[in-house]
C-alpha atoms as a PDB file:
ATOM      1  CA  UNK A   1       0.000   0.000   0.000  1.00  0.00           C
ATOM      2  CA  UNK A   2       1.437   3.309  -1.116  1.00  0.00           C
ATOM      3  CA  UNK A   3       1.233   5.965   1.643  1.00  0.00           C
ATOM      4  CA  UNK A   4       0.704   9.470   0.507  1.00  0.00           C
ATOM      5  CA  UNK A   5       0.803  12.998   2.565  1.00  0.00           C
ATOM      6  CA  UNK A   6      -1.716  15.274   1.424  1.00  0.00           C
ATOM      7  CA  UNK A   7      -1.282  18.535   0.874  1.00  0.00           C
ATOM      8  CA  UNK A   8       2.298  17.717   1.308  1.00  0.00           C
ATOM      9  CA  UNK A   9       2.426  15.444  -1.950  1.00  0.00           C
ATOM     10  CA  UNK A  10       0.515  16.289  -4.930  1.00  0.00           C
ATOM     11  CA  UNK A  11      -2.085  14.038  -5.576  1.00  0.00           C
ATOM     12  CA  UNK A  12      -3.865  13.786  -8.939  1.00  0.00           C
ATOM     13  CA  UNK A  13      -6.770  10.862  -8.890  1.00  0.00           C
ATOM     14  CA  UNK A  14      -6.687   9.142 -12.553  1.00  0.00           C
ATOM     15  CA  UNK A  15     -10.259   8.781 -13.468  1.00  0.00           C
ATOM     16  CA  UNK A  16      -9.865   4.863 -12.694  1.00  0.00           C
ATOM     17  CA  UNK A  17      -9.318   5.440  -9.255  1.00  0.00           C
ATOM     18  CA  UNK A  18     -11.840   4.476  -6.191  1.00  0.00           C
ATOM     19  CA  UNK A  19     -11.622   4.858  -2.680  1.00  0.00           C
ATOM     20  CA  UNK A  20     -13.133   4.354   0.387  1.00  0.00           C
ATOM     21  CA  UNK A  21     -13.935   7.540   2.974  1.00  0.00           C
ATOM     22  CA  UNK A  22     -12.720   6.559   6.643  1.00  0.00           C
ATOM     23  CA  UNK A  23     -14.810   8.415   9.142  1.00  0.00           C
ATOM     24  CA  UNK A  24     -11.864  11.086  10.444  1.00  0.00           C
ATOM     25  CA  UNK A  25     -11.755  12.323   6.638  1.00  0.00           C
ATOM     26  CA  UNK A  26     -15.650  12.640   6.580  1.00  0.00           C
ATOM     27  CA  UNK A  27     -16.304  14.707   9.807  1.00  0.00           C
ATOM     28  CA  UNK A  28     -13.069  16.963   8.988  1.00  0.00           C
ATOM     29  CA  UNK A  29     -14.172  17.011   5.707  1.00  0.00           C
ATOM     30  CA  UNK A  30     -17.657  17.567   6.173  1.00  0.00           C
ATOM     31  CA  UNK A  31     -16.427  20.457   8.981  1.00  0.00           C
ATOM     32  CA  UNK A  32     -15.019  22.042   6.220  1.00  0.00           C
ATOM     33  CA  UNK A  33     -10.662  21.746   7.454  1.00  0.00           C
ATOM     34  CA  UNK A  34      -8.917  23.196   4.442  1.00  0.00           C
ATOM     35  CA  UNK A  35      -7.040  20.275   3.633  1.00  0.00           C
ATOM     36  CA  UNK A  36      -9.982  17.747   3.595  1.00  0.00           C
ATOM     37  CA  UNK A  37     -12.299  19.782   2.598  1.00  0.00           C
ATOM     38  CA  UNK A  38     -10.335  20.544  -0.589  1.00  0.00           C
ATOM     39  CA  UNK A  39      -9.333  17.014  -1.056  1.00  0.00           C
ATOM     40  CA  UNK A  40     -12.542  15.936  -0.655  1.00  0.00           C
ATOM     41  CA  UNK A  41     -13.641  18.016  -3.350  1.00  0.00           C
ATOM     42  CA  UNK A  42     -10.989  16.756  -5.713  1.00  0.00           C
ATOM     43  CA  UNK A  43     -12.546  13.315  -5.171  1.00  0.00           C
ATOM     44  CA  UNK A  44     -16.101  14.182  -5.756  1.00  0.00           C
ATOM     45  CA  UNK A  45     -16.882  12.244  -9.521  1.00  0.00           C
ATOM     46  CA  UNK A  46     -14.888   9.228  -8.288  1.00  0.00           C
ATOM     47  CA  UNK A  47     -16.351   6.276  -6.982  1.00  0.00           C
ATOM     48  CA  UNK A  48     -16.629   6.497  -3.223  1.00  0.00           C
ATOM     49  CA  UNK A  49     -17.511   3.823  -0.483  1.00  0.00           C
ATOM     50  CA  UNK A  50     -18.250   4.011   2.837  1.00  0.00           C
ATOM     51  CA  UNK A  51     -19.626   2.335   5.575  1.00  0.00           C
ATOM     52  CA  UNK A  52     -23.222   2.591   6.518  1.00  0.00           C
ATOM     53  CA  UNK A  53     -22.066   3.717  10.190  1.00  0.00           C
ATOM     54  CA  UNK A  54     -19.712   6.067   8.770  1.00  0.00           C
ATOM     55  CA  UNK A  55     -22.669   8.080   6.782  1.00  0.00           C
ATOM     56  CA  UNK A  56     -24.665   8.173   9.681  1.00  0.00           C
ATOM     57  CA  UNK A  57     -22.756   9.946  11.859  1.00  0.00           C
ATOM     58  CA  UNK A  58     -21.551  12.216   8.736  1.00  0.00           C
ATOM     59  CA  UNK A  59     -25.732  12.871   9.131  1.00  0.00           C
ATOM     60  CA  UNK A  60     -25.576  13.583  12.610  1.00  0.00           C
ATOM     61  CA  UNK A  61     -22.836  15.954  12.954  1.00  0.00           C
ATOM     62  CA  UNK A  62     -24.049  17.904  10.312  1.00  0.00           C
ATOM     63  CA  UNK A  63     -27.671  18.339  12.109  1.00  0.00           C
ATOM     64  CA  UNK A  64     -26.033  17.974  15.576  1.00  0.00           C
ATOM     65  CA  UNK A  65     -23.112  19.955  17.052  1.00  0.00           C
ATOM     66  CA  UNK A  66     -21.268  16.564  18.839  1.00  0.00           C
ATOM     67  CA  UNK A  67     -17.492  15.723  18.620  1.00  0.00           C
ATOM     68  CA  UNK A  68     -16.804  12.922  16.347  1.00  0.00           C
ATOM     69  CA  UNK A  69     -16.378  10.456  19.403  1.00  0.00           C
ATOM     70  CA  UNK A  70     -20.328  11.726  20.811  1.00  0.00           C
ATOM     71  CA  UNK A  71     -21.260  11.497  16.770  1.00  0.00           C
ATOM     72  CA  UNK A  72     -20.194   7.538  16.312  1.00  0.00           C
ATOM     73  CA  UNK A  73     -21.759   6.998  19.537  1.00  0.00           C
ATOM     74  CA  UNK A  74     -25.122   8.607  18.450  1.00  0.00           C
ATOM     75  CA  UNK A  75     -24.446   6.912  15.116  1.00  0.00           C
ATOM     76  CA  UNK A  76     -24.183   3.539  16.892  1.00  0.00           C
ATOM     77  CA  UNK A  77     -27.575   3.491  19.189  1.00  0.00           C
ATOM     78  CA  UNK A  78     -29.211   5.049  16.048  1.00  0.00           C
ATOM     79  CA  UNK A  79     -28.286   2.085  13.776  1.00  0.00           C
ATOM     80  CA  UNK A  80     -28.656  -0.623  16.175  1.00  0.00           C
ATOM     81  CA  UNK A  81     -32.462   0.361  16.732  1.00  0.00           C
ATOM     82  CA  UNK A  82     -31.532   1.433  20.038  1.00  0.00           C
ATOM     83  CA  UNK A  83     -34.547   4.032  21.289  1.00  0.00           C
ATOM     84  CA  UNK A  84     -32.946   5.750  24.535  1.00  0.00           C
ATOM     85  CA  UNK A  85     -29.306   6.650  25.169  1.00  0.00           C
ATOM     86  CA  UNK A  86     -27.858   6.699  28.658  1.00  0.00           C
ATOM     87  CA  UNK A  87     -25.379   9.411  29.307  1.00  0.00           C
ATOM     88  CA  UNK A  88     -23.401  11.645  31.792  1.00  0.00           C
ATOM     89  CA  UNK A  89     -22.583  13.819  28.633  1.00  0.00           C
ATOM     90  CA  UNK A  90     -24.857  17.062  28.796  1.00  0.00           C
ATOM     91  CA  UNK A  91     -23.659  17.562  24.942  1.00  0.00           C
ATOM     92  CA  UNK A  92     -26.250  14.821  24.202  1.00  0.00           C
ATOM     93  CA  UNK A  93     -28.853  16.938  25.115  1.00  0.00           C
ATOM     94  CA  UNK A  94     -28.587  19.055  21.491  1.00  0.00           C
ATOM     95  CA  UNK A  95     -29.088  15.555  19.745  1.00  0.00           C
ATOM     96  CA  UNK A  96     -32.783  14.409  21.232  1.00  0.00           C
ATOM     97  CA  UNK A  97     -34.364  17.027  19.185  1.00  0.00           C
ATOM     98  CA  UNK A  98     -33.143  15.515  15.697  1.00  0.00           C
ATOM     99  CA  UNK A  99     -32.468  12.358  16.259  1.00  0.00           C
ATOM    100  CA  UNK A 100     -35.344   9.361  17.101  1.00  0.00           C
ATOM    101  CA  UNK A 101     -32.751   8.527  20.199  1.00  0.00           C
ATOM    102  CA  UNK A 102     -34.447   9.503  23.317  1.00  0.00           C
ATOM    103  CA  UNK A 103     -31.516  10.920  25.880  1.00  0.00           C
ATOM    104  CA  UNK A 104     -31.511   9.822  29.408  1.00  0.00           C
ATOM    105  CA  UNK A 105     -29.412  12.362  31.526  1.00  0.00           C
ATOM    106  CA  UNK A 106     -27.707  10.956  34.211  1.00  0.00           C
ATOM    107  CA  UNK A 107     -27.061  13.897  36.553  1.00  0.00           C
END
């Protein structure tokens, strides 16, 4: 496996390429950091894969303001069906408005 440094080395994708979108990329990329923001513009046209999990919590942080660690975890009882979340976290407490997770506050 090659290992590349972007922005550090130039990379072109050939129109062949694919690739798959690990979940750091996505959430700095979808929070718009310059450099994965502008490489994930450059890939945009190519084939992309991702996990179902992974595009879930891209969902969530966009609609929700949650760290990537609260994100997967929302992403997780959201997949799994699960209908209440149990949590010390008071950041949850943005996510029961837009999310079918009901948030159980633990004081």
């Amino acid at each position: 496996m090659t290992r590349l440094h972007y922005p550090n080395q130039p990379f072109s994708p050939a129109p062949s390429h694919s690739f798959f979108l690990d979940t750091s990329f996505i959430i700095a990329g979808i929070g718009k950091r310059p450099q994965c923001y502008a490489l994930l513009d450059s890939l945009l046209g190519h084939p992309l894969h991702l996990s179902e999990l992974v595009w879930a919590e891209a969902l969530h942080v966009r609609q929700v303001p949650l760290d990537s660690y609260d994100a997967l975890h929302l992403a997780v009882a959201f997949r799994a069906g699960c209908s209440h979340l149990v949590t010390r976290d008071a950041d949850f407490g943005l996510a029961s408005e837009v999310c079918p997770v009901a948030v159980l506050q633990v004081a």
